[in-house]
N, C-alpha and C. Protein backbone atom coordinates (compact mmCIF):
# COMPACT_ATOMS: atom_id res chain seq x y z
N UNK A 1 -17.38 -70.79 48.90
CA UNK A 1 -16.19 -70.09 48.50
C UNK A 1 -16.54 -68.62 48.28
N UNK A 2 -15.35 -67.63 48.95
CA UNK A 2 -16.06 -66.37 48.72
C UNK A 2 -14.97 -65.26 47.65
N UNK A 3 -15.41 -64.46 46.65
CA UNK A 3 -14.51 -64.02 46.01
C UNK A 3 -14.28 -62.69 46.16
N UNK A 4 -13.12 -62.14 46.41
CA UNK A 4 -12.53 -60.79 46.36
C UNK A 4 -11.75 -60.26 46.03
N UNK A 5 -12.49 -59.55 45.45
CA UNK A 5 -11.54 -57.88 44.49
C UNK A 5 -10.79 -56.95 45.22
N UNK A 6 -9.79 -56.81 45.03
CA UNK A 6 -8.52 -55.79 45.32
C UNK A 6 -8.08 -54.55 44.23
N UNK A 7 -8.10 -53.85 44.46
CA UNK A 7 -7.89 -52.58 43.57
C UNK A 7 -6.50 -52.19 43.59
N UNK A 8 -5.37 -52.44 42.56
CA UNK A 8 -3.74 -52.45 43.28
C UNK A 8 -3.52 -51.36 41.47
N UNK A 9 -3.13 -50.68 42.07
CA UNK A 9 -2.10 -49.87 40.89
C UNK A 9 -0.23 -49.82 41.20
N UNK A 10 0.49 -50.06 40.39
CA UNK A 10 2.05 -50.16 40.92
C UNK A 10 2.20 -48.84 40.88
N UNK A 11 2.00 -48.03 40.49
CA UNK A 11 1.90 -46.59 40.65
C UNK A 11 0.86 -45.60 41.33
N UNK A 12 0.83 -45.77 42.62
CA UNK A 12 -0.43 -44.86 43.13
C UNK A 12 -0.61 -43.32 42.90
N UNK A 13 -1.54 -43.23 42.42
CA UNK A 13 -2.28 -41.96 41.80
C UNK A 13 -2.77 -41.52 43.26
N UNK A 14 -2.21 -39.81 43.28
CA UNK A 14 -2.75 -39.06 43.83
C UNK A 14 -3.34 -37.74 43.20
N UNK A 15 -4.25 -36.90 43.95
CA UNK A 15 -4.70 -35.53 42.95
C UNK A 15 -4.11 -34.42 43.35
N UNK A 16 -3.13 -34.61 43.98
CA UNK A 16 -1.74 -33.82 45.16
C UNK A 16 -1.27 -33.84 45.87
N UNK A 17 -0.27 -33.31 46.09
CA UNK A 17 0.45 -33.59 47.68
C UNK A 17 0.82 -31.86 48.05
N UNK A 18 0.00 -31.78 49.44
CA UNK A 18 0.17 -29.93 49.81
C UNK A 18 1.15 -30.10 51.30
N UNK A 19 1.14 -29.09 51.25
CA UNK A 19 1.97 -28.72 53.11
C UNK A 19 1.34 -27.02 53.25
N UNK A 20 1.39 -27.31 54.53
CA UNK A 20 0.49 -26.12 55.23
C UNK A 20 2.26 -26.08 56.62
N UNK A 21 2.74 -24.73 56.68
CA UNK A 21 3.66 -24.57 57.81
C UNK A 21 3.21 -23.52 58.62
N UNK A 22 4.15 -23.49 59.67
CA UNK A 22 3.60 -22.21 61.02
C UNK A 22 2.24 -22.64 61.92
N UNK A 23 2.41 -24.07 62.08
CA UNK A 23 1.35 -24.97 63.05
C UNK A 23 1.71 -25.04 64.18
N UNK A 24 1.11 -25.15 64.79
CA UNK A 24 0.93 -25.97 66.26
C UNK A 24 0.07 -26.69 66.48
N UNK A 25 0.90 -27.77 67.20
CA UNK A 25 -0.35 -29.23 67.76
C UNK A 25 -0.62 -29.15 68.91
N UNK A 26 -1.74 -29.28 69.24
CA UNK A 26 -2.18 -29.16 70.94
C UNK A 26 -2.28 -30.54 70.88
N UNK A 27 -1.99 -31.46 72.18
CA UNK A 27 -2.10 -32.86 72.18
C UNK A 27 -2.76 -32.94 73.95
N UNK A 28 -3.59 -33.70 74.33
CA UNK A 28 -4.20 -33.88 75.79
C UNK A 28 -4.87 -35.13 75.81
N UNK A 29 -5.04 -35.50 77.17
CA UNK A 29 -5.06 -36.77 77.38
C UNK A 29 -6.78 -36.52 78.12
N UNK A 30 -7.68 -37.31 77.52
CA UNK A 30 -8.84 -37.27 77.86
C UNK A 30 -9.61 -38.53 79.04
N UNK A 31 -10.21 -38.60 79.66
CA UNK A 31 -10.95 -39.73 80.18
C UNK A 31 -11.89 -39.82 79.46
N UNK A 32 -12.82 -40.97 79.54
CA UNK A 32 -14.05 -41.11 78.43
C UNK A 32 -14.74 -40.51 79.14
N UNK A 33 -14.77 -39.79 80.49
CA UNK A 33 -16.24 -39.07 81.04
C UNK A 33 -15.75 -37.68 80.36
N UNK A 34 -14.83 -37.32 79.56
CA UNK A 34 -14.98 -36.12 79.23
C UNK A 34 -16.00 -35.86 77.80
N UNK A 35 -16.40 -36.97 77.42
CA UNK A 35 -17.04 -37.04 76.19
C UNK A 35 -18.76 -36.91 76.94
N UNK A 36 -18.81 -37.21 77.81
CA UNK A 36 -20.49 -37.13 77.89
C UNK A 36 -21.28 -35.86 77.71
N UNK A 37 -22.72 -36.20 77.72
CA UNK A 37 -23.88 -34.83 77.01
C UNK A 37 -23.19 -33.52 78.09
N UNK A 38 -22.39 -33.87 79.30
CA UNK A 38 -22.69 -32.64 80.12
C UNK A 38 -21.21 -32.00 80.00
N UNK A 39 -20.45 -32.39 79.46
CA UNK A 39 -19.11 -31.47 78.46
C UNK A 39 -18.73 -31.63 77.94
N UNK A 40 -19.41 -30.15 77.26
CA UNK A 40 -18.91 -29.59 75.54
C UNK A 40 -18.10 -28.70 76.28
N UNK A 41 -17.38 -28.66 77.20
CA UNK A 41 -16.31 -27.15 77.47
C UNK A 41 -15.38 -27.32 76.25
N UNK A 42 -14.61 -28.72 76.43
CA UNK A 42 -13.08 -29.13 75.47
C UNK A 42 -13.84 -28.50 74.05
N UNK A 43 -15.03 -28.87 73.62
CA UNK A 43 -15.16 -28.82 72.07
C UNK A 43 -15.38 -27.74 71.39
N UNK A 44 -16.30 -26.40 72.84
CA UNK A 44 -16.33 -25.14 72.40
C UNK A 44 -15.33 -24.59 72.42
N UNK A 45 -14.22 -24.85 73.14
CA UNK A 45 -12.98 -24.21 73.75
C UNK A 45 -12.04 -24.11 72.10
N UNK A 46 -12.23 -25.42 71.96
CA UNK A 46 -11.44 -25.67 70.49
C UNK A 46 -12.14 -25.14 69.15
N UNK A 47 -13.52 -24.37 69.36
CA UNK A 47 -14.36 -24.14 67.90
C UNK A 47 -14.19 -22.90 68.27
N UNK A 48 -14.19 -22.25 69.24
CA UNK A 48 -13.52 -21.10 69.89
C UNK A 48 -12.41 -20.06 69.52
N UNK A 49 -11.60 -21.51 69.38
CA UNK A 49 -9.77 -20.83 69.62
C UNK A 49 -9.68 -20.03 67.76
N UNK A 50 -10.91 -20.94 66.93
CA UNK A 50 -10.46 -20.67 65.52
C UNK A 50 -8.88 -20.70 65.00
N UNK A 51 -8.99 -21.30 63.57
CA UNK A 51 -8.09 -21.54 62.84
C UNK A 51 -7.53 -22.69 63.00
N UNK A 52 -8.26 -23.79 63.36
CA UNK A 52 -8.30 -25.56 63.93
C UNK A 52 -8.13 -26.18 62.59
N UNK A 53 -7.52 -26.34 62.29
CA UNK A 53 -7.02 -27.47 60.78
C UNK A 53 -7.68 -28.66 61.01
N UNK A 54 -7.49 -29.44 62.06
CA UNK A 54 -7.52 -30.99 61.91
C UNK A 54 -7.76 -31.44 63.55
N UNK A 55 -8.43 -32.09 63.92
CA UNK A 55 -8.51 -32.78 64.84
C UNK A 55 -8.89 -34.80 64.90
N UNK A 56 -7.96 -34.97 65.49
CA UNK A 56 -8.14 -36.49 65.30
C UNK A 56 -7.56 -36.71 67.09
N UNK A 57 -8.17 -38.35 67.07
CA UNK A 57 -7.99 -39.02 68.66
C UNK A 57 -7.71 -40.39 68.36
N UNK A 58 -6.77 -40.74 69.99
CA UNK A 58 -6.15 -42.32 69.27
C UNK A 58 -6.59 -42.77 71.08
N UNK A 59 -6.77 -43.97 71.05
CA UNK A 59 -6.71 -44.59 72.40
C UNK A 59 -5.43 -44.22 73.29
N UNK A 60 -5.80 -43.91 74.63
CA UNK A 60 -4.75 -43.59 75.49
C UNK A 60 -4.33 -45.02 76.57
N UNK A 61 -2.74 -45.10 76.34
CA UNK A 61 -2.17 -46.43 77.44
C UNK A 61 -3.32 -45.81 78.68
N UNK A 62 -3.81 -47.05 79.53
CA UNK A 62 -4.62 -46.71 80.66
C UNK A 62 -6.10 -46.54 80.71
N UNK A 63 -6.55 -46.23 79.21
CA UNK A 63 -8.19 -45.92 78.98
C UNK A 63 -8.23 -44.21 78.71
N UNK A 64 -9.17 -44.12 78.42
CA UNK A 64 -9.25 -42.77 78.09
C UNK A 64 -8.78 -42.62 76.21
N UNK A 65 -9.07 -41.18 75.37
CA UNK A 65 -8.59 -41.15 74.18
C UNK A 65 -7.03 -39.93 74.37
N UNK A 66 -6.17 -39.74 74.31
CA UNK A 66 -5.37 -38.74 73.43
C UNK A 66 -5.79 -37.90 72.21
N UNK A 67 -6.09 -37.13 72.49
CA UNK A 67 -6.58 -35.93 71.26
C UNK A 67 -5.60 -35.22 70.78
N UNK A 68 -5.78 -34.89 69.95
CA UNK A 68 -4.63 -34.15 69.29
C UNK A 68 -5.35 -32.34 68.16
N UNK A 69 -4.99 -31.87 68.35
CA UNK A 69 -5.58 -30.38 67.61
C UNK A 69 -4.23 -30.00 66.76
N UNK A 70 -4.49 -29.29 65.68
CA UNK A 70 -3.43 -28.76 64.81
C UNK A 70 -4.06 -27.46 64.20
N UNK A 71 -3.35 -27.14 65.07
CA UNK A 71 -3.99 -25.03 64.96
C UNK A 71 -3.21 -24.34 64.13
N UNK A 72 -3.32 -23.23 62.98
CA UNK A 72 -2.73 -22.31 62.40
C UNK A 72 -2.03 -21.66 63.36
N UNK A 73 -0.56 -21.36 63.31
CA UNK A 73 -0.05 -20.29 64.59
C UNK A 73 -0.16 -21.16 65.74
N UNK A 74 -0.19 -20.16 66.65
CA UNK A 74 0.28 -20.78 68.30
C UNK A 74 -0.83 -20.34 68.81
N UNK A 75 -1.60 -21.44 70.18
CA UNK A 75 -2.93 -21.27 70.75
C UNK A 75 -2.21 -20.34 71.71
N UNK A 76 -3.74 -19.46 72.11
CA UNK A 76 -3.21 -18.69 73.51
C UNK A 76 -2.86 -19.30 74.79
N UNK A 77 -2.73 -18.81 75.60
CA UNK A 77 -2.68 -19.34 77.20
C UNK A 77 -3.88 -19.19 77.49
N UNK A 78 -4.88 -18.63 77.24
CA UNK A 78 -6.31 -18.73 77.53
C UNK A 78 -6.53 -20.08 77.51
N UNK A 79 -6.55 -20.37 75.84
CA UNK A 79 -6.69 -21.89 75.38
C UNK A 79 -6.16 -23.31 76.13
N UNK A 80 -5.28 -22.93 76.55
CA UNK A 80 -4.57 -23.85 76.84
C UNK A 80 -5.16 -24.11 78.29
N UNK A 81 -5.26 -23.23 79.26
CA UNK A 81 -5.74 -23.47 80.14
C UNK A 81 -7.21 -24.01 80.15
N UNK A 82 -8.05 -23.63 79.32
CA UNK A 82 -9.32 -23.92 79.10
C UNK A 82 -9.60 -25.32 78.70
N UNK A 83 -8.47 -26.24 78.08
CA UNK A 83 -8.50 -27.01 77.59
C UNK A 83 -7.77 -28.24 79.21
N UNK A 84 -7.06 -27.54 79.44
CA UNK A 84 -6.54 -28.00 80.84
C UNK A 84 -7.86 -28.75 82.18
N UNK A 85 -7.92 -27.51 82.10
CA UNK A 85 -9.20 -27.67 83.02
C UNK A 85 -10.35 -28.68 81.77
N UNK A 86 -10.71 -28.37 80.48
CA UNK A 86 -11.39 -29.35 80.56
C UNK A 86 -10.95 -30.97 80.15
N UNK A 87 -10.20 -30.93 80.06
CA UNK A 87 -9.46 -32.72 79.96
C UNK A 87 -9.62 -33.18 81.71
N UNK A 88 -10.26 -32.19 82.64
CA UNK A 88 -9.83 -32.90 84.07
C UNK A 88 -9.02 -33.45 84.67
N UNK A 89 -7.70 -32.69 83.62
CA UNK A 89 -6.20 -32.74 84.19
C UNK A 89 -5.26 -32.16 85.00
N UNK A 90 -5.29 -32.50 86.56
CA UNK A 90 -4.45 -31.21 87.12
C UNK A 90 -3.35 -31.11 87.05
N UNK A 91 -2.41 -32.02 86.55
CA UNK A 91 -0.70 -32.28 85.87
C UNK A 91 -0.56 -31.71 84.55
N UNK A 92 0.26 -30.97 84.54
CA UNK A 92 0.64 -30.35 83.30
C UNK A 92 0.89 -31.22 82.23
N UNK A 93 1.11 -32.48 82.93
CA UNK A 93 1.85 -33.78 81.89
C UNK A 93 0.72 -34.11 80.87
N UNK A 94 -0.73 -33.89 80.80
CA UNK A 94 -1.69 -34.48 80.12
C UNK A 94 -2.05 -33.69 79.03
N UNK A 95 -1.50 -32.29 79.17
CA UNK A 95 -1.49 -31.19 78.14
C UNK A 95 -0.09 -30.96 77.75
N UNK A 96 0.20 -31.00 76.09
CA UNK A 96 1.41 -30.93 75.43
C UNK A 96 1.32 -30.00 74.12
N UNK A 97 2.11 -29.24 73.87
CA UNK A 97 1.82 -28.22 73.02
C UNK A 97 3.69 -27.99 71.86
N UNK A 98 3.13 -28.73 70.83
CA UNK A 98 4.07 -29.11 70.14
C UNK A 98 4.21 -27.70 68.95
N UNK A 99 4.76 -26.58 69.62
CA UNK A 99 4.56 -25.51 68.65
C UNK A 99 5.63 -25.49 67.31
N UNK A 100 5.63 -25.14 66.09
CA UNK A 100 5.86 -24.80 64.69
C UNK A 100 6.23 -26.44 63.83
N UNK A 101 5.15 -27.39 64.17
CA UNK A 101 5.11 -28.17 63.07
C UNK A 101 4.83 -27.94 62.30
N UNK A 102 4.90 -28.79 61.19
CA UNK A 102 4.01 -28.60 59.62
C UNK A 102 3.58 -29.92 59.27
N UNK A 103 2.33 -29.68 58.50
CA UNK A 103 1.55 -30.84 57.62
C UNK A 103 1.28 -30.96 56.73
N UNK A 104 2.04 -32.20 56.09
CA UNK A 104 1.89 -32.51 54.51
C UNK A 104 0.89 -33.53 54.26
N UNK A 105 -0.16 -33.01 53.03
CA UNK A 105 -1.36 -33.93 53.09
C UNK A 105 -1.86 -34.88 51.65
N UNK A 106 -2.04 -35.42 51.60
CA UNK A 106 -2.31 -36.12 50.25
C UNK A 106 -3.74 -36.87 50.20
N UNK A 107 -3.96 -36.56 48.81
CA UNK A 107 -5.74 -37.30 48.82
C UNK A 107 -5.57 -38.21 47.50
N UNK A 108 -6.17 -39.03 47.12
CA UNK A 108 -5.99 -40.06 45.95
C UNK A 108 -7.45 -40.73 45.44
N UNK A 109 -7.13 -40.78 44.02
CA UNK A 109 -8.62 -41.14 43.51
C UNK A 109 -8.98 -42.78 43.92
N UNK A 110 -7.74 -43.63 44.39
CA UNK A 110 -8.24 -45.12 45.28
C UNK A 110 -7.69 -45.44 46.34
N UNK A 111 -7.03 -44.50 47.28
CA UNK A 111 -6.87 -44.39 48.55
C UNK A 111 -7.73 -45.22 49.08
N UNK A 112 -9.15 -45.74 49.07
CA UNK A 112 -9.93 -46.08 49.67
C UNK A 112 -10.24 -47.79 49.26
N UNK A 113 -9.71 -48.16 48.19
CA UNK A 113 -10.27 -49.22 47.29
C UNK A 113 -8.68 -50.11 47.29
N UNK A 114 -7.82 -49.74 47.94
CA UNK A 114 -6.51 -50.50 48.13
C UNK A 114 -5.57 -50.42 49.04
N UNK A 115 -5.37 -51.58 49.85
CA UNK A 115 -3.76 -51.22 51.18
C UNK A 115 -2.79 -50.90 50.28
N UNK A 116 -2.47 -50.51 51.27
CA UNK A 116 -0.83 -50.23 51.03
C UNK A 116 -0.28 -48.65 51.25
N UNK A 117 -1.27 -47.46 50.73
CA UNK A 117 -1.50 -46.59 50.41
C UNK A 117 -0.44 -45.96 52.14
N UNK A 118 -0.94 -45.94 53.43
CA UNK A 118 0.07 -45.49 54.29
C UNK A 118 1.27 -46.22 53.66
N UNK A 119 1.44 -47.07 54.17
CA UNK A 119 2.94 -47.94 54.44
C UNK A 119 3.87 -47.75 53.14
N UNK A 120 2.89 -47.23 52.12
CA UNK A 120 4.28 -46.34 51.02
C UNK A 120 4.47 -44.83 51.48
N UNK A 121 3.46 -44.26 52.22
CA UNK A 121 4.10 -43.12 52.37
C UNK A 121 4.87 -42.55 53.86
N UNK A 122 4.39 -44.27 54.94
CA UNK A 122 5.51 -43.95 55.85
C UNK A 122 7.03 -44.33 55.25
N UNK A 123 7.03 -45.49 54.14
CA UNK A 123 8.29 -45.81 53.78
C UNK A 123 9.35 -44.58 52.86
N UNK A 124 8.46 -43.73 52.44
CA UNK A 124 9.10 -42.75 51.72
C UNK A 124 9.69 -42.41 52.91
N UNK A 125 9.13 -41.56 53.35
CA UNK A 125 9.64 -40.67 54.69
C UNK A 125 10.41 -41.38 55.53
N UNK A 126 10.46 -42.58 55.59
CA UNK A 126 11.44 -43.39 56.52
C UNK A 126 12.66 -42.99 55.47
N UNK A 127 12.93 -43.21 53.94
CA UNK A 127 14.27 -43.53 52.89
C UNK A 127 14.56 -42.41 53.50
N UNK A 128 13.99 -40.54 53.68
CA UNK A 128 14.75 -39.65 53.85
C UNK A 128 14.95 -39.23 55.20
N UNK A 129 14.46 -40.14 56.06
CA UNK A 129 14.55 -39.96 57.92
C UNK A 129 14.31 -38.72 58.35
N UNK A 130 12.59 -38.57 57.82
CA UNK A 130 11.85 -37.60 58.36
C UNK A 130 11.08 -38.32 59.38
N UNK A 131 10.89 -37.89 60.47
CA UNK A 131 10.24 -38.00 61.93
C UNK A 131 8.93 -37.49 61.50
N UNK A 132 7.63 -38.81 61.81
CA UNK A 132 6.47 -38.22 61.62
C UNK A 132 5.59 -38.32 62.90
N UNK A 133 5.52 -36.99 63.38
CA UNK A 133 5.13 -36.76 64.99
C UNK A 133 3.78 -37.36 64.77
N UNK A 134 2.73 -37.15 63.91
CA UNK A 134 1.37 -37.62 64.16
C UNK A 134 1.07 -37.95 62.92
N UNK A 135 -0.32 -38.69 62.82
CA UNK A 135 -0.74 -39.23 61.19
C UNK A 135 -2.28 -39.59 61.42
N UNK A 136 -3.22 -39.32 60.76
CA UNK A 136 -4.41 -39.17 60.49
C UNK A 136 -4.74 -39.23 59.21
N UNK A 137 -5.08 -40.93 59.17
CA UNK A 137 -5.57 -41.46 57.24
C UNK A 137 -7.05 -41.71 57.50
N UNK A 138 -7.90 -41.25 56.36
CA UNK A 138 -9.14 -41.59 55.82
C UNK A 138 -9.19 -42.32 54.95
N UNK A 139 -10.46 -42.49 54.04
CA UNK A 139 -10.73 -43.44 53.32
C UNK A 139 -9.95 -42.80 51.93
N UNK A 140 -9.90 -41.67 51.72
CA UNK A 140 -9.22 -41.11 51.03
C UNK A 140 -8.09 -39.60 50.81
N UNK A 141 -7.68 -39.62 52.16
CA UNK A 141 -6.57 -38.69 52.55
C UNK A 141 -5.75 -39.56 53.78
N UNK A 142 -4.49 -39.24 53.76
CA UNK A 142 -3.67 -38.99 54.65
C UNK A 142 -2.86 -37.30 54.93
N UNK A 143 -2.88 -37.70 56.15
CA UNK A 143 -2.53 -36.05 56.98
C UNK A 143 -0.99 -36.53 57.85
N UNK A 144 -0.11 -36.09 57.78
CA UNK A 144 1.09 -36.30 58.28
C UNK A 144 1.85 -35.03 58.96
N UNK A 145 1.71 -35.05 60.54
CA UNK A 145 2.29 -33.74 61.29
C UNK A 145 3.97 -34.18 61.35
N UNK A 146 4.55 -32.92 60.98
CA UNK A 146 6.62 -33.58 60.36
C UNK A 146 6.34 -32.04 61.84
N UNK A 147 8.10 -32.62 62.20
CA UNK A 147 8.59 -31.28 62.11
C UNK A 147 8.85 -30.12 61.75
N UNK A 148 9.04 -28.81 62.27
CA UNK A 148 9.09 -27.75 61.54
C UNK A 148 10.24 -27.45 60.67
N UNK A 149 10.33 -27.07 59.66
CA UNK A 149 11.58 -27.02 58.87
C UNK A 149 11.65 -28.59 57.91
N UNK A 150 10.50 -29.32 57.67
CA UNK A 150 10.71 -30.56 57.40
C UNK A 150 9.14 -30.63 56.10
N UNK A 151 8.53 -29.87 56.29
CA UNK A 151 7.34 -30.10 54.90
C UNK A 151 7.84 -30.59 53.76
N UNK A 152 8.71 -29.44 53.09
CA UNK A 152 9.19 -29.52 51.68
C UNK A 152 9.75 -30.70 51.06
N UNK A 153 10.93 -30.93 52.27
CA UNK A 153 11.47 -32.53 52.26
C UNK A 153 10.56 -33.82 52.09
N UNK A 154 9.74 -33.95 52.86
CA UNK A 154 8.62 -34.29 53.07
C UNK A 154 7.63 -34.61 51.61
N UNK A 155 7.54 -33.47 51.23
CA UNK A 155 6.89 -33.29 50.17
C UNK A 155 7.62 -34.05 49.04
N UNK A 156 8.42 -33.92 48.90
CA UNK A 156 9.90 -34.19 47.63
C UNK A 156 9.87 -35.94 47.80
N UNK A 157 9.58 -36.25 49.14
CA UNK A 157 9.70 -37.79 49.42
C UNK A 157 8.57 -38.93 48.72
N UNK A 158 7.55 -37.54 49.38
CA UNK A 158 6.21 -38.83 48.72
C UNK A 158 6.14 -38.44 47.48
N UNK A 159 6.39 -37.34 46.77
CA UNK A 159 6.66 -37.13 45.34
C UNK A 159 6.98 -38.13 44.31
N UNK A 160 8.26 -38.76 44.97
CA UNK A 160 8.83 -40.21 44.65
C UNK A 160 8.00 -41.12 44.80
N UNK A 161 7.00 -41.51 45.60
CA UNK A 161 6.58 -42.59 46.08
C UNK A 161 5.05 -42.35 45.06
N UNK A 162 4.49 -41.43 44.88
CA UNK A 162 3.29 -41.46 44.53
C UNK A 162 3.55 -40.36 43.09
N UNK A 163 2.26 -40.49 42.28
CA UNK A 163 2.10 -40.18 40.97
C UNK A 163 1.20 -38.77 41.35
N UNK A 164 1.76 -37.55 40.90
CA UNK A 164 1.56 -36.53 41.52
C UNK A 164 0.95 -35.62 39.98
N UNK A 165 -0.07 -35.41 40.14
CA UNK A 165 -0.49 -34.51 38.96
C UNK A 165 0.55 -33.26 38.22
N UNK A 166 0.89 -32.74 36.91
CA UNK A 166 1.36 -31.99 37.07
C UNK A 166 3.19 -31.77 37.30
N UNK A 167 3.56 -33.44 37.91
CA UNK A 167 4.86 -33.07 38.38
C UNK A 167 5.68 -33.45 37.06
């Protein structure tokens, strides 16, 4: 018989909830040969562009990962092309550039030690039918890309849902 501990608070404690606005998401569709020792173009291209907030990758329908970048401001056309060429994409369709989102982020002292922790803060944002274009959770943060014009709301939602220092 094996025994296990669950860490559940009815009130989840966080140590804040921020928003960062005036983003852009670069999103591209990778093959796994773009990851090998012989290109770093995509990764200098992106340590490059500076002012890179967040980068996270999800499996792509077909093989390959979907990457996603969330840049301060708007990338150049330099960038974009650089990033073009290195995803080994010659369709424009594999490069997507989702300009003036915003991201609201939250970190918690047991984020890591209990479920549930997303699925209350997609359910907030579902009660006020905010659209959450992208999402990137750790062991102890979640990162949530909203629309532009949509942080604050956003903010006000999981406010409700979570125990916010201060509020």
């Amino acid at each position: 018989m094996e025994t296990i501990a669950v860490y559940y608070e009815s009130n989840i404690k966080t140590y804040g909830i921020d928003q960062r606005t005036g983003l852009s998401m670069l999103s591209l569709l990778l093959p796994l040969s773009a990851f090998g020792r012989e290109n770093h173009s995509l990764f200098r291209a992106a340590s490059d562009a500076g002012d890179l907030l967040l980068a996270f990758a999800r499996p792509a329908t077909g093989g390959g990962l979907r990457l996603h970048l969330l840049f301060e401001g708007r990338p150049s056309w330099h960038l974009l092309e650089e990033f073009s060429e290195a995803s080994h994409d010659s369709s424009p369709s594999g490069l997507r550039v989702d300009a003036e989102v915003e991201l609201v982020y939250l970190q918690g002292p047991h984020f890591g030690d209990r479920y549930g922790i997303a699925d209350a803060a997609f359910r907030a944002l579902g009660k006020e039918s905010i659209p959450v274009l992208a999402a990137a959770c750790t062991g102890a943060s979640i990162y949530l890309v909203v629309p532009q014009q949509t942080a604050e709301k956003a903010k006000r939602a999981l406010s409700g849902a979570f125990i916010v220092p201060g509020a």
